[in-house]
C-alpha atoms as a PDB file:
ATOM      1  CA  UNK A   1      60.651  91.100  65.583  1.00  0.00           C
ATOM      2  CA  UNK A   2      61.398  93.987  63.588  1.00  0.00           C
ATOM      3  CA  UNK A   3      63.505  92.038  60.701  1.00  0.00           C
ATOM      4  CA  UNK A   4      60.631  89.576  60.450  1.00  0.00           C
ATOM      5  CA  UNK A   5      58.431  92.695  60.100  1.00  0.00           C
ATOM      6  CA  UNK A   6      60.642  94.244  57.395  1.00  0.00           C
ATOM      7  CA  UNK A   7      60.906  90.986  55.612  1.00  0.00           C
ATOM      8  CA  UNK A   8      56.995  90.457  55.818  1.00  0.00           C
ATOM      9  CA  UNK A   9      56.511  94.035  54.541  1.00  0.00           C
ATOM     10  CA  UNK A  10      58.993  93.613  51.314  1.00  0.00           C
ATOM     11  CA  UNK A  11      58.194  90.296  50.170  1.00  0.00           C
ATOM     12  CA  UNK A  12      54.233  90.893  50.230  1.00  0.00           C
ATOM     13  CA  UNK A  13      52.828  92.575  53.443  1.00  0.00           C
ATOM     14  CA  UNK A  14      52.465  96.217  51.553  1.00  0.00           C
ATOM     15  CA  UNK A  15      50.237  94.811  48.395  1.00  0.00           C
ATOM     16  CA  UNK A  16      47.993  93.028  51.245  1.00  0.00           C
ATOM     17  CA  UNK A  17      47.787  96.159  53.419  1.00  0.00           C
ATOM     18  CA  UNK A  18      47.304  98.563  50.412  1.00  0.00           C
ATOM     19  CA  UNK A  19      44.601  95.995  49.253  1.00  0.00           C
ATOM     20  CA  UNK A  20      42.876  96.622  52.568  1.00  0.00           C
ATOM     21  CA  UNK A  21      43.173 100.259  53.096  1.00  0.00           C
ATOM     22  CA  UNK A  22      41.308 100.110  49.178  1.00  0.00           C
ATOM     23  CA  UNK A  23      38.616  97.952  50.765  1.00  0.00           C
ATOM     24  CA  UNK A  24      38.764 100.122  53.797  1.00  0.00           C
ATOM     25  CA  UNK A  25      37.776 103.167  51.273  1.00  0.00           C
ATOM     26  CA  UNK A  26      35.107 101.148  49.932  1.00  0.00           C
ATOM     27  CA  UNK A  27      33.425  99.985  52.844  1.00  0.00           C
ATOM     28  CA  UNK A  28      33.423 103.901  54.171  1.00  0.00           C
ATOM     29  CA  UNK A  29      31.481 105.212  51.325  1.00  0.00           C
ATOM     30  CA  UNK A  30      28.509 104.343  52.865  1.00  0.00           C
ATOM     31  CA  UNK A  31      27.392 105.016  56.755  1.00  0.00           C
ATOM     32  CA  UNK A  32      26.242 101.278  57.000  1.00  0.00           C
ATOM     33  CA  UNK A  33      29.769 100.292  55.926  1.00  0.00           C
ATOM     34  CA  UNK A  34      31.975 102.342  58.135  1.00  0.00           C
ATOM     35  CA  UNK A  35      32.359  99.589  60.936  1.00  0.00           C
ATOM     36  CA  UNK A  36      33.591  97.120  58.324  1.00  0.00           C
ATOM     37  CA  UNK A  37      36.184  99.901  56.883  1.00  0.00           C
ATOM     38  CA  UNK A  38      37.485 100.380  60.356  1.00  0.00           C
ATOM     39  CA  UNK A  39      38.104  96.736  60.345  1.00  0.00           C
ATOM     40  CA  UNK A  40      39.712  96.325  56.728  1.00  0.00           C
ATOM     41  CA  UNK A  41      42.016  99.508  58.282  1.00  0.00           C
ATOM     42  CA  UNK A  42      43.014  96.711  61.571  1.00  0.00           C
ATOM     43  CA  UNK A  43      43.414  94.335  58.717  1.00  0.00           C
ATOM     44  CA  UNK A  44      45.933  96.316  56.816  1.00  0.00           C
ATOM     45  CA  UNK A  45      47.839  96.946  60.415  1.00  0.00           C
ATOM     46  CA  UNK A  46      48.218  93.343  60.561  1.00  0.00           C
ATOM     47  CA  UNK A  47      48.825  92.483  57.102  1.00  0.00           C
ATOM     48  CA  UNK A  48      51.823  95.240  56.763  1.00  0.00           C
ATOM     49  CA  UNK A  49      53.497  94.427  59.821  1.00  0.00           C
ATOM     50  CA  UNK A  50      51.834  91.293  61.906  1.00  0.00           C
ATOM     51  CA  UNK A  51      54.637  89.966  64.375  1.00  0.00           C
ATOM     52  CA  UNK A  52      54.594  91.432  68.101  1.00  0.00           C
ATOM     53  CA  UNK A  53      50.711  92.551  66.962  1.00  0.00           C
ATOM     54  CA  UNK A  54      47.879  90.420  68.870  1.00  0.00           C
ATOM     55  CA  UNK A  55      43.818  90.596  68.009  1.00  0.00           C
ATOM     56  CA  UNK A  56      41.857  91.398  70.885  1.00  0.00           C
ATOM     57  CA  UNK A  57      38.181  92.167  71.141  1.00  0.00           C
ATOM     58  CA  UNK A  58      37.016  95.443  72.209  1.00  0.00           C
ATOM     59  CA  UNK A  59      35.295  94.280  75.293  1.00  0.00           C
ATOM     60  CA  UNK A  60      38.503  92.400  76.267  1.00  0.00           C
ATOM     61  CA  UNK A  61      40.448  95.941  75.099  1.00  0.00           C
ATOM     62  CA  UNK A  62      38.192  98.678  77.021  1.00  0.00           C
ATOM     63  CA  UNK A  63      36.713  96.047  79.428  1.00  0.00           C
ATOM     64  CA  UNK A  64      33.490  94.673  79.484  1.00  0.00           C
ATOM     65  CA  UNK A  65      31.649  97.321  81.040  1.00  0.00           C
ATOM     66  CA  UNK A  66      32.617  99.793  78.842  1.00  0.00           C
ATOM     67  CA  UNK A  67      31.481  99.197  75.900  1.00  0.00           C
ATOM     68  CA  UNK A  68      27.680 100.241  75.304  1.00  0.00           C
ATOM     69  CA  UNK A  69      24.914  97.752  74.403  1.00  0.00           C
ATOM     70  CA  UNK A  70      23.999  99.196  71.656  1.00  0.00           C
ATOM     71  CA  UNK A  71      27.862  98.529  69.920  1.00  0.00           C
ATOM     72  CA  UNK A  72      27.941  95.276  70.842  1.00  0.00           C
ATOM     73  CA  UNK A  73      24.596  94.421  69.086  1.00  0.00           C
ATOM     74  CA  UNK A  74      25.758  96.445  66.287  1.00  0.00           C
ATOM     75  CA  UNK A  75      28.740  94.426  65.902  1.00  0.00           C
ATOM     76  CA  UNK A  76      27.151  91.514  66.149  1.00  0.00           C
ATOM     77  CA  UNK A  77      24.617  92.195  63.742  1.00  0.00           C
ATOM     78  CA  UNK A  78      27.522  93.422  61.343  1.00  0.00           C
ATOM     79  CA  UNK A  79      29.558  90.292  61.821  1.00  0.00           C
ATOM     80  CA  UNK A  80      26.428  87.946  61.075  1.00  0.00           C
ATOM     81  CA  UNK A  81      25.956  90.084  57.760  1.00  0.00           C
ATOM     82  CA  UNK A  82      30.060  89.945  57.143  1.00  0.00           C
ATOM     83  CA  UNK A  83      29.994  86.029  57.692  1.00  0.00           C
ATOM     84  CA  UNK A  84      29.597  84.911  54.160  1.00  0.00           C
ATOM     85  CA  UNK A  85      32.326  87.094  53.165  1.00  0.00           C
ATOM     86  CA  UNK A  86      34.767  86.444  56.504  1.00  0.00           C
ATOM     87  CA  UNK A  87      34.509  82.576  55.944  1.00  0.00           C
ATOM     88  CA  UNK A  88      35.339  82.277  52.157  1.00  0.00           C
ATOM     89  CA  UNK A  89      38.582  84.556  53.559  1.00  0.00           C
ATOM     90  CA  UNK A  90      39.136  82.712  56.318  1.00  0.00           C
ATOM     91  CA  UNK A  91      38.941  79.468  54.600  1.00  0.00           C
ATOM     92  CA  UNK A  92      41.646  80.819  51.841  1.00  0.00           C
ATOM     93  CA  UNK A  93      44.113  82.073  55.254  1.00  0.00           C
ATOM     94  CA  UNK A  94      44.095  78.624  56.663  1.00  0.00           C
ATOM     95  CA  UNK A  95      44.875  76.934  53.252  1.00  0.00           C
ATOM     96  CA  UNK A  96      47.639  79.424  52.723  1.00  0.00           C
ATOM     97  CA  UNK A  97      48.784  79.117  56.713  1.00  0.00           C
ATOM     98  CA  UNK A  98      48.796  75.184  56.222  1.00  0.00           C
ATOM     99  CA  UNK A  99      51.209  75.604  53.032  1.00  0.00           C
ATOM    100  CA  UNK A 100      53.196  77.925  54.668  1.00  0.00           C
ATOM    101  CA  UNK A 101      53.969  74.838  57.421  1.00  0.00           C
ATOM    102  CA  UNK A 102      54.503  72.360  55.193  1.00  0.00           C
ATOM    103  CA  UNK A 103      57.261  74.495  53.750  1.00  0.00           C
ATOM    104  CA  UNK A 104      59.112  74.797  57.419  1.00  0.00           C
ATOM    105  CA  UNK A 105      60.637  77.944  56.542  1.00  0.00           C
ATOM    106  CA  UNK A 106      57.594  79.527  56.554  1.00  0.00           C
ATOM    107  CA  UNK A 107      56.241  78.607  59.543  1.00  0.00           C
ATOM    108  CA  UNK A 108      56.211  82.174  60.845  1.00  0.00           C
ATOM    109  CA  UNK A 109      54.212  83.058  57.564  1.00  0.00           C
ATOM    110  CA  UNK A 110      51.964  80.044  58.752  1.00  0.00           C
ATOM    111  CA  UNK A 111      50.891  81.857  62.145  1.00  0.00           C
ATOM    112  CA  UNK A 112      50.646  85.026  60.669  1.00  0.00           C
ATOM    113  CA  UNK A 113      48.059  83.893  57.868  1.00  0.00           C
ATOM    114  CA  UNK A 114      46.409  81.428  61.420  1.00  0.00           C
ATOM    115  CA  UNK A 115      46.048  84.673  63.065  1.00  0.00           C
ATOM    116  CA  UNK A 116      43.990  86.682  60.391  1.00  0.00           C
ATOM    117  CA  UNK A 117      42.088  83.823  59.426  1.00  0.00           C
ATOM    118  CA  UNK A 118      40.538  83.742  63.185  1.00  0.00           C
ATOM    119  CA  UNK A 119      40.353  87.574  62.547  1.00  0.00           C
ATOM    120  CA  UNK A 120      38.674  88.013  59.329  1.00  0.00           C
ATOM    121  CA  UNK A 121      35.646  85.363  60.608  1.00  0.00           C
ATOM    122  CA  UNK A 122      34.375  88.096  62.701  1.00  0.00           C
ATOM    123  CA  UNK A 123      35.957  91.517  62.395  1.00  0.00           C
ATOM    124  CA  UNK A 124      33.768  93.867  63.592  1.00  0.00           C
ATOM    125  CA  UNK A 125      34.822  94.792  67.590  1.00  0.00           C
ATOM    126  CA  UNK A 126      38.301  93.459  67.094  1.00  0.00           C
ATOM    127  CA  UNK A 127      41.423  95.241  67.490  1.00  0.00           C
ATOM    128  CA  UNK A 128      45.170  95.204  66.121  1.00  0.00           C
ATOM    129  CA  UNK A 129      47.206  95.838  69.172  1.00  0.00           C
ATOM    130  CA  UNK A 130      50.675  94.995  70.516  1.00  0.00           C
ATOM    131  CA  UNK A 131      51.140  91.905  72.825  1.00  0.00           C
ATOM    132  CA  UNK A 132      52.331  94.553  75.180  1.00  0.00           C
ATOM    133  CA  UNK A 133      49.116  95.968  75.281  1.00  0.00           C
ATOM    134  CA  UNK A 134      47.252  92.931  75.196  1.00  0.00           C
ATOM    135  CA  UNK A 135      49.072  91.681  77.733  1.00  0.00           C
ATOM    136  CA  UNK A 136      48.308  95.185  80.125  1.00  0.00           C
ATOM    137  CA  UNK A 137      44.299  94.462  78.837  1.00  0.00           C
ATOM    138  CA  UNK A 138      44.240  90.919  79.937  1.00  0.00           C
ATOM    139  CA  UNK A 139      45.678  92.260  83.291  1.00  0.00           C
ATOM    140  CA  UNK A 140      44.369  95.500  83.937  1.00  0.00           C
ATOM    141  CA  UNK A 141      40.780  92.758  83.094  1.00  0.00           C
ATOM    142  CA  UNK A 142      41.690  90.514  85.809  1.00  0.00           C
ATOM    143  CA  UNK A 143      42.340  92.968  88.314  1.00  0.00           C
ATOM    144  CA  UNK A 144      38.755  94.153  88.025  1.00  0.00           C
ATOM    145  CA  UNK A 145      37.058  90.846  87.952  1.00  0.00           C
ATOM    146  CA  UNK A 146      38.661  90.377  91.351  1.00  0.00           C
ATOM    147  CA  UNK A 147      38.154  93.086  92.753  1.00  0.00           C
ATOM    148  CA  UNK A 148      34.007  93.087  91.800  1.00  0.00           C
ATOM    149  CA  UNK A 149      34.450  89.076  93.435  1.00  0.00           C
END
């Protein structure tokens, strides 16, 4: 995992992630745009080093029940207004993911550039985490859905 992240990182992960922490700082100017430079910022986490890194919404993160109404409408709201933008990105991911597995060798590439295209459709209330801590989210998630059964 780590030599696939080093090897992402040299031969093109840093120019994507500094590209997003720039359009992080762009999107934060404003108040209004603050939510969308918090996601170019879990962009660039993925984009510098994406292997062993999952995307997980925040309700599946925190748990349903703890995330407030009034968030979720905002990122929903957010994410209808980021669409136009998310689906000309997402639609430039898969093309790159799709010649990335033609090439074989770059398969891994190819799930990496999968991966971001499902994120960068709807950003806003998704996380960057570690399949560790996805995995502890999904569980901890389960547990409480049984025990509220």
């Amino acid at each position: 995992m780590i030599l696939l992240n080093l090897i992402w990182f040299i031969f093109g992960g840093e120019i994507v992630a500094l590209l997003w922490l720039v359009l992080a700082g762009v999107f934060s100017v404003t108040i209004v745009g603050i939510p969308i430079g918090k996601a170019c910022l879990q962009f660039a986490k993925l984009s510098a080093f994406p292997f062993g890194k999952e995307i997980i919404r925040e309700t599946e993160l925190k748990g349903e029940g703890n995330v407030s109404k009034a968030r979720k409408i905002g990122g929903l709201v957010l994410n209808i207004v980021w669409f136009p933008i998310g689906l000309a990105l997402a639609v430039i991911y898969v093309v790159m993911a799709v010649v990335s597995f033609i090439t074989i060798i770059g398969i891994p590439a190819g799930v990496v550039q999968a991966k971001t295209a499902k994120f960068v459709l709807f950003p806003i209330g998704a996380k960057c985490v570690s399949k560790k801590q996805a995995y502890a989210s999904a569980v901890a998630n389960e547990l409480e859905r049984r025990q509220k059964s």
